[in-house]
Protein backbone atom coordinates (compact mmCIF):
# COMPACT_ATOMS: atom_id res chain seq x y z
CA UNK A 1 0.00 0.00 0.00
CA UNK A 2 1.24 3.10 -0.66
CA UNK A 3 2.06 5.11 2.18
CA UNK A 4 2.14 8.95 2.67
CA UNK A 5 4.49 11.47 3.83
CA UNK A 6 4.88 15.66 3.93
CA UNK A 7 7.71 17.29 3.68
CA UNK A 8 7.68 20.16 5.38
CA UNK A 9 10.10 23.14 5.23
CA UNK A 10 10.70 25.55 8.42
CA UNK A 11 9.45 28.71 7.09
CA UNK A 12 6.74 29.12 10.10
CA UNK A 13 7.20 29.68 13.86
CA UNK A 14 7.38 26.33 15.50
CA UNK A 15 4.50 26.35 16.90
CA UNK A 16 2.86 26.17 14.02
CA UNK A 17 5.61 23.71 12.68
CA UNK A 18 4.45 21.19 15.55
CA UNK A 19 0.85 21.84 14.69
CA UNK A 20 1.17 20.40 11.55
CA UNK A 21 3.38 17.06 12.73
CA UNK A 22 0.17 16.56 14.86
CA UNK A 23 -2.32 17.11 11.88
CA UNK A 24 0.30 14.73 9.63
CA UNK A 25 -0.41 11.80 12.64
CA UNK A 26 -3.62 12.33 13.07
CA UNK A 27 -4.56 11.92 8.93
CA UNK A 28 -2.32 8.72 8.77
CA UNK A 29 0.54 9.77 7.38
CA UNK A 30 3.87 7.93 7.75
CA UNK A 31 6.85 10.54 7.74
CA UNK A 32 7.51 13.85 8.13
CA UNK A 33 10.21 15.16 6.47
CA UNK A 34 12.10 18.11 7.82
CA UNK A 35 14.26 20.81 5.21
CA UNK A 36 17.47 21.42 6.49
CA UNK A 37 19.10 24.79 5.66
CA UNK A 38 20.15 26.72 8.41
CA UNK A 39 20.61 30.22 6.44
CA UNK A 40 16.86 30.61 5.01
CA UNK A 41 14.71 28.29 7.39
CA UNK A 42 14.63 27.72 11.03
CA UNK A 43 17.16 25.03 12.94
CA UNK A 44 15.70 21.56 11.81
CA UNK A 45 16.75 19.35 14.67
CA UNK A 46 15.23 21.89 17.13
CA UNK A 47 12.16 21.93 15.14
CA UNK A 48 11.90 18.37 15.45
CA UNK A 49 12.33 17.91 18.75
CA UNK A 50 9.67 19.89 19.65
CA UNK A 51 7.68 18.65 17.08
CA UNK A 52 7.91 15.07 18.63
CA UNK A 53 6.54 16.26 22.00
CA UNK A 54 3.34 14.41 22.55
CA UNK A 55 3.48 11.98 18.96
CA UNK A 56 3.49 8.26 19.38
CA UNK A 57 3.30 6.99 15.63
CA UNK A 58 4.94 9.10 12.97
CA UNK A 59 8.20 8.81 11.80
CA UNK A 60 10.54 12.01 11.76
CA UNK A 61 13.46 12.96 9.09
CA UNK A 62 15.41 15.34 7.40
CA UNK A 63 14.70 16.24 3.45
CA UNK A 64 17.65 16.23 3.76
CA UNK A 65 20.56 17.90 5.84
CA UNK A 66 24.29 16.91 4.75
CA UNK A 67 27.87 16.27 6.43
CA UNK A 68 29.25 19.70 5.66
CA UNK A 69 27.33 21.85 7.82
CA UNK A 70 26.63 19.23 10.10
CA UNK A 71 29.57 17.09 10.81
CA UNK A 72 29.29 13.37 10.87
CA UNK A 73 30.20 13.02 14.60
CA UNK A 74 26.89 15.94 15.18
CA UNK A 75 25.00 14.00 12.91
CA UNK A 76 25.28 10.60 15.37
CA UNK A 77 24.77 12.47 18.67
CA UNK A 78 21.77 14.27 17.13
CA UNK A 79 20.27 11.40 15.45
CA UNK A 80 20.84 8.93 18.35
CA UNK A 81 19.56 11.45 20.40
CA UNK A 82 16.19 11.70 18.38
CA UNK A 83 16.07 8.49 18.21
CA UNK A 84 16.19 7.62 21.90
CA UNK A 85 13.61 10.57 22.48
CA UNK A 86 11.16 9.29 19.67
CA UNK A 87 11.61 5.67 20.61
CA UNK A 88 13.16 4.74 17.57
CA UNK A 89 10.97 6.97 14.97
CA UNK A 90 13.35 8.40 13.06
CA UNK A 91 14.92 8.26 9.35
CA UNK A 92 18.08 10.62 8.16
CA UNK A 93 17.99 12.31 5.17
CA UNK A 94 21.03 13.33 3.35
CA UNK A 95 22.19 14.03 0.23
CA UNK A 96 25.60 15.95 -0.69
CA UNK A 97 24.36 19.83 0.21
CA UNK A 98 22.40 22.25 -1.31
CA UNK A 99 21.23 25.41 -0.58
CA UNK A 100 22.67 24.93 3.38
CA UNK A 101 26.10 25.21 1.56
CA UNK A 102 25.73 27.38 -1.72
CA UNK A 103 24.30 29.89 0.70
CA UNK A 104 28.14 30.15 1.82
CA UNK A 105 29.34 29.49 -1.01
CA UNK A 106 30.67 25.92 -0.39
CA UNK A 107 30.69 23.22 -2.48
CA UNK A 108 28.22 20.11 -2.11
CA UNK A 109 30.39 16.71 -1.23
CA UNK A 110 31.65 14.83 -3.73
CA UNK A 111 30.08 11.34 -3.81
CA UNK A 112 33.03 9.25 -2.13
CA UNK A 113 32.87 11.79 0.46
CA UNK A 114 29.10 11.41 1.09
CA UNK A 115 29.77 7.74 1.11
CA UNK A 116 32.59 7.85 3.99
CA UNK A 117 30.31 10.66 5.51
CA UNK A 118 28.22 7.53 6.09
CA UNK A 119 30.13 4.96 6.79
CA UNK A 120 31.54 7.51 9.70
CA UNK A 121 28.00 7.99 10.91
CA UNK A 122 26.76 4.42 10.65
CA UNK A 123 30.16 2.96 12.54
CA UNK A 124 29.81 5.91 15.33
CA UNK A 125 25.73 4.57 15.82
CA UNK A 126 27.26 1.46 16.33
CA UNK A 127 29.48 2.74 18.75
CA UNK A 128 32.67 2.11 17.25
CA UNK A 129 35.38 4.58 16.52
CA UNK A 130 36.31 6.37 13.44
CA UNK A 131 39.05 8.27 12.18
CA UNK A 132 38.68 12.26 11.48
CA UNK A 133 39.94 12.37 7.76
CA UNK A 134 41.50 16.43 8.77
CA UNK A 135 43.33 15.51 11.73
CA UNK A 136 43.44 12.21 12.23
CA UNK A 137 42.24 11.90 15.63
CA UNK A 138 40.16 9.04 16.47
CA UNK A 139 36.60 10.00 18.26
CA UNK A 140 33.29 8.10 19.31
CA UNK A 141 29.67 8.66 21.08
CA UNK A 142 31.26 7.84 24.78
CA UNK A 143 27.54 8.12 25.99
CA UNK A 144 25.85 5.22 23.87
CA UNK A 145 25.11 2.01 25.78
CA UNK A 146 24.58 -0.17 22.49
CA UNK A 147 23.89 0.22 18.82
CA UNK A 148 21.55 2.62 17.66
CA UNK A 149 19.10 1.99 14.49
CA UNK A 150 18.86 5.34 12.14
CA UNK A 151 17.96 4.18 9.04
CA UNK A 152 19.78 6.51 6.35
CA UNK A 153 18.17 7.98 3.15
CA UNK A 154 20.08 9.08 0.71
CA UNK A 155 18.08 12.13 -1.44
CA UNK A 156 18.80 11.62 -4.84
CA UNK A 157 18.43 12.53 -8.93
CA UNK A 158 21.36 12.01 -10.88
CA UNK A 159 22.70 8.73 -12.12
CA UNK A 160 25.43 8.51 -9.96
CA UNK A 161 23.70 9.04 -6.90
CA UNK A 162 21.08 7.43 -7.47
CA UNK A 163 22.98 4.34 -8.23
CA UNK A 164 25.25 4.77 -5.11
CA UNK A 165 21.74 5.01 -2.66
CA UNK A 166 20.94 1.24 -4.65
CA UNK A 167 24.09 0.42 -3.44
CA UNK A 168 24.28 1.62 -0.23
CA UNK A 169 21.16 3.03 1.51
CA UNK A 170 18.30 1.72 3.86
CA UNK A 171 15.77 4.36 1.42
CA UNK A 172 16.27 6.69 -1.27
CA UNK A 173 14.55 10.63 -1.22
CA UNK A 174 13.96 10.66 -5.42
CA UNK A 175 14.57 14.07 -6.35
CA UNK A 176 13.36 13.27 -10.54
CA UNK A 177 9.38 15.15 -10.23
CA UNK A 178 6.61 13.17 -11.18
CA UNK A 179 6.74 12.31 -14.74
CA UNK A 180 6.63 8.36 -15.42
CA UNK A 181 9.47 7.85 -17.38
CA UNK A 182 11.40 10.09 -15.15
CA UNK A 183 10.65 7.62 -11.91
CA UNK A 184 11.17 4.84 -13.98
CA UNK A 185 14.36 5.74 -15.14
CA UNK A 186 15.44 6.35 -11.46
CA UNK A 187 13.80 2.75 -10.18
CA UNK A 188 15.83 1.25 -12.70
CA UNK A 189 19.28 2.91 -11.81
CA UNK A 190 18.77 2.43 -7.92
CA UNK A 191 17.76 -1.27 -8.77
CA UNK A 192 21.46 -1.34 -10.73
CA UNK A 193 23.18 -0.19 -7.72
CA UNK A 194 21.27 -2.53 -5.20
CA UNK A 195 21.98 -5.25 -7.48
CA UNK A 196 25.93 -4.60 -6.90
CA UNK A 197 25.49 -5.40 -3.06
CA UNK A 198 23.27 -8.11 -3.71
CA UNK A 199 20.03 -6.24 -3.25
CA UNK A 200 16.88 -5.43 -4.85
CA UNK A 201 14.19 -2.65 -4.91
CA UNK A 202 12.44 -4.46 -2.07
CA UNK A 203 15.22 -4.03 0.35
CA UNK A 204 15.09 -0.44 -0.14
CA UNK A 205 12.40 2.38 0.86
CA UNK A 206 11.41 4.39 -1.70
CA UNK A 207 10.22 7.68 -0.98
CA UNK A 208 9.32 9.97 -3.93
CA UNK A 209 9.78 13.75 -2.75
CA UNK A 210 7.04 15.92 -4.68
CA UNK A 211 6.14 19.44 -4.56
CA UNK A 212 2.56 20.05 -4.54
CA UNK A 213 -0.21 22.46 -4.69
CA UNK A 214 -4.09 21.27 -5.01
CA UNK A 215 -6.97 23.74 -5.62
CA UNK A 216 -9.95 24.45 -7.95
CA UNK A 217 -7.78 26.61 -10.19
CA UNK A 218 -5.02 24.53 -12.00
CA UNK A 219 -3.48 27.77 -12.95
CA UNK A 220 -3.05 29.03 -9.47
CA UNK A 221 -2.13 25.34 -8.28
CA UNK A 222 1.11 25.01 -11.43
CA UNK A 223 2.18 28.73 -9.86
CA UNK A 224 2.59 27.60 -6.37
CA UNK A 225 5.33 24.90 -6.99
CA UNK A 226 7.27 26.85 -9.81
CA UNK A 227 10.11 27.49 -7.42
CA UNK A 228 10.04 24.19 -6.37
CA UNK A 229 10.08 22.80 -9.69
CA UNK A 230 13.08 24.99 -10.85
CA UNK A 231 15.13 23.37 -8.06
CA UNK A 232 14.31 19.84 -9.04
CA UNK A 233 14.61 20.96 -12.98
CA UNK A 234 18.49 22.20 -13.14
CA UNK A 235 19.67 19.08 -11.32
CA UNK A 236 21.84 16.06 -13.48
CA UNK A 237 18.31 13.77 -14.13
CA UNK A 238 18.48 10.04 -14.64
CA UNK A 239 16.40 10.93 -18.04
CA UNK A 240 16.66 13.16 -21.26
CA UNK A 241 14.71 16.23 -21.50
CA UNK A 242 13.48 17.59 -24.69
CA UNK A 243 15.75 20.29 -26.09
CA UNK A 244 13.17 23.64 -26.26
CA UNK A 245 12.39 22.45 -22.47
CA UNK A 246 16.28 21.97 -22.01
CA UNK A 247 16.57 25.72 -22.58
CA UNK A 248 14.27 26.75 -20.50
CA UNK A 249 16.28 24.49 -17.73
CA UNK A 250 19.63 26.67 -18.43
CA UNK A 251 18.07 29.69 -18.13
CA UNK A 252 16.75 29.12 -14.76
CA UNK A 253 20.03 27.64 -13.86
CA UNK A 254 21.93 30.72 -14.84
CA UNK A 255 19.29 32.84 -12.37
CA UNK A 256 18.99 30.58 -9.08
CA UNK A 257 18.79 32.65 -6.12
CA UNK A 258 19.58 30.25 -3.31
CA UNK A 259 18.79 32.61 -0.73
CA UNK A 260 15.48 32.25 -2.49
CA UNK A 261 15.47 28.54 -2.39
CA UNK A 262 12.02 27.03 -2.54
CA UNK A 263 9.99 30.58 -1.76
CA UNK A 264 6.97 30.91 -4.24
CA UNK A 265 8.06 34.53 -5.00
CA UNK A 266 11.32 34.30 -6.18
CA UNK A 267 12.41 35.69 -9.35
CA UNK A 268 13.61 32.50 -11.17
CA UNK A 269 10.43 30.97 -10.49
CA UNK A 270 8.90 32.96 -13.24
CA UNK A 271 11.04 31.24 -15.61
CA UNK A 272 9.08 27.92 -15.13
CA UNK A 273 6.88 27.07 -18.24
CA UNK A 274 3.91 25.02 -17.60
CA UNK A 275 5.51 21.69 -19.10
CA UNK A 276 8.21 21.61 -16.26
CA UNK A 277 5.63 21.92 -14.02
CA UNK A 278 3.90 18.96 -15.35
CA UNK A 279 6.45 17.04 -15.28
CA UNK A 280 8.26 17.95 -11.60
CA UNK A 281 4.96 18.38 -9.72
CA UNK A 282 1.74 17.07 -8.19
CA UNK A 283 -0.31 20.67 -9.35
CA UNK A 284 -3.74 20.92 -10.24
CA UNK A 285 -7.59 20.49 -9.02
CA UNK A 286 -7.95 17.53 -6.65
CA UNK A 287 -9.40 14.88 -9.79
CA UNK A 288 -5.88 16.02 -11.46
CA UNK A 289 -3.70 15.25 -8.73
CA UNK A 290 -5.51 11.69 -7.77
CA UNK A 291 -4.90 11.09 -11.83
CA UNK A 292 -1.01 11.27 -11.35
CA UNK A 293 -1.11 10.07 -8.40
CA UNK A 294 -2.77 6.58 -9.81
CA UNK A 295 0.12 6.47 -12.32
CA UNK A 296 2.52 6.88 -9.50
CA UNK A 297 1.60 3.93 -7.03
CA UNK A 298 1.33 1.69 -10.30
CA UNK A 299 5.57 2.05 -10.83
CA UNK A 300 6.25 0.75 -7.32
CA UNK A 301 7.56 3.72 -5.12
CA UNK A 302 6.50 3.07 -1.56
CA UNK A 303 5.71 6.32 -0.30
CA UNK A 304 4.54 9.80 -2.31
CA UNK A 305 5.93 12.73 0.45
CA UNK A 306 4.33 15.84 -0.69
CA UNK A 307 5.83 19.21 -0.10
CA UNK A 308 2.79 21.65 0.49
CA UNK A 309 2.99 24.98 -0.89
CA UNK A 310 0.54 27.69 -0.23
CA UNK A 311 0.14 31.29 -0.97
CA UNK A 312 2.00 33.72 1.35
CA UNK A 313 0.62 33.86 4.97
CA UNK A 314 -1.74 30.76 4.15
CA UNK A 315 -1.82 27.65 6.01
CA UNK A 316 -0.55 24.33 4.62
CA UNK A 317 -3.29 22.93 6.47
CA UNK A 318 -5.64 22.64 3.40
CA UNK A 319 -2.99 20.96 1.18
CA UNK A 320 -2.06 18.12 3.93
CA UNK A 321 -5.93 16.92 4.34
CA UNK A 322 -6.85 17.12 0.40
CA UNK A 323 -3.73 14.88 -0.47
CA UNK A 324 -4.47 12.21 2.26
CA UNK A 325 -8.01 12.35 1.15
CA UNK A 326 -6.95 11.68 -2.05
CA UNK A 327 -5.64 8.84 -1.01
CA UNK A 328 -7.80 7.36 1.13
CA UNK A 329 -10.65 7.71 -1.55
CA UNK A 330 -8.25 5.73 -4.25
CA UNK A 331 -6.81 2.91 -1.52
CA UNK A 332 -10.32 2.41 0.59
């Protein structure tokens, strides 16, 4: 059955962050999904925390933080941490950094690096002892009295990556929109890479990440998740674009405003032409939506994670009851 999860950036007070982890439990869904970029939104692991006060079901993660910002050995003690709080609800989201770094003007990791990122935070939840690749030194969690389970989810569009999280992952965050032959392009390339560590699909959790907007006016609804969309658009994809739509792509690439990252009003979301949209969003009237959303369960992803977005000063509220609606009228 597919299974449901939000993804939920910090732009509110969190108060009103917590309010909607409650809502998220209390319609069914799965996962929550917290962004991660401490220059534009508000501290994720604080947010969480918080958040968690008073839940007994839903699971809680990052979409996604990285091991730039957040060191691997403040990843562990956060993580195992949240996990003892939660009881053991919790799955980490990372990927090789995005806005949390450009912001700075840092680089995102390379992928070897992301990989020993991980291996560094998976050996320190065990309790073991890893080496710091700058200086050398050796360091653990001196406070953990026995392995810790944090299930890590790599977030993911090009090939590479994608292939790596096949390899390597307990889920994958696919970053490709919602276009089938874009999903199917990235099931196939994470089933290559679990098939080099003698995995398949089914040993993985598959969580595809969508921005969406659901109203009675499709036009309204597509202009919502532009800057959304142009994020998900310039990255490396596991499929070809057509070339008048690859244009479009460059263009927005050349005007990113990461300080702007995912906010409905920024300037390069103007350059977003309707056919991106279709193809890197869940955006339309509620009978649209449950359309796409048919053709998504039927390619095997186990869990849609919407990312609501609203008109300024609105609440998100609307957006996280319609889509579990919609899917409790299609699965009932």
């Amino acid at each position: 059955m597919l299974s449901m999860g939000v993804g939920l950036f910090p732009t509110e007070p969190t108060a009103a962050m917590c309010s909607y982890v409650r809502l998220c439990e209390d319609l069914g869904y799965d996962n929550v999904w917290f962004g991660d970029s401490q220059n534009i939104w508000r501290e994720s692991s604080t947010v969480m925390g918080a958040a968690a006060v008073g839940t007994e079901r839903i699971v809680f993660g990052t979409g996604v933080t990285n091991a730039v910002t957040r060191h691997p050995s403040l990843l562990a003690s956060t993580w195992a941490t949240l996990a003892e709080f939660t009881g053991g609800r919790v799955a980490l989201g990372i990927g090789t950094g995005d806005s949390s770094l450009r912001t700075m003007g840092l680089k995102p990791l390379k992928l070897a690096e992301l990989e020993r990122s991980i291996e560094d935070l998976r050996a320190l939840l065990r309790g073991e002892k890893v080496a710091e690749p700058t200086s050398g030194a050796e360091y653990h969690l001196n406070y953990l009295s026995g392995p810790v389970d944090v299930p890590i989810y790599i977030a993911a569009s090009a090939p590479k990556i994608l292939e790596m999280s096949g390899r390597i992952a307990d889920g994958v965050i696919v970053l490709v929109g919602t276009a089938p032959h874009f999903i199917e392009a990235a099931l196939q390339t994470i089933e290559r890479g679990a098939a080099r560590s003698g995995r398949t699909l089914d040993d993985l959790h598959i969580v595809l990440w969508t921005p969406t907007a659901i109203g009675d006016d499709s036009t309204e609804a597509r202009d919502l998740v532009r800057a959304h969309v142009s994020r998900v658009a310039i990255r490396p994809l596991p499929a070809k674009v057509d070339p008048v739509l690859e244009k479009a792509i460059n263009r927005i690439r050349e005007q990113y405003n990461y300080y702007e990252h995912m906010n409905p009003e920024a300037a390069h979301a103007d350059l977003v032409p309707d056919e991106l949209v279709d193809l890197f969003a869940l955006a339309g009237t509620e009978t649209e939506c449950a359309q796409r959303l048919k053709e998504i369960e039927s390619l095997g992803v186990d869990q849609v994670s919407i990312v609501p977005f609203v008109r300024p000063g609105q609440s998100r509220e609307g957006t996280i009851r319609t889509f579990a609606d919609i899917v409790r009228g299609r699965l009932a």
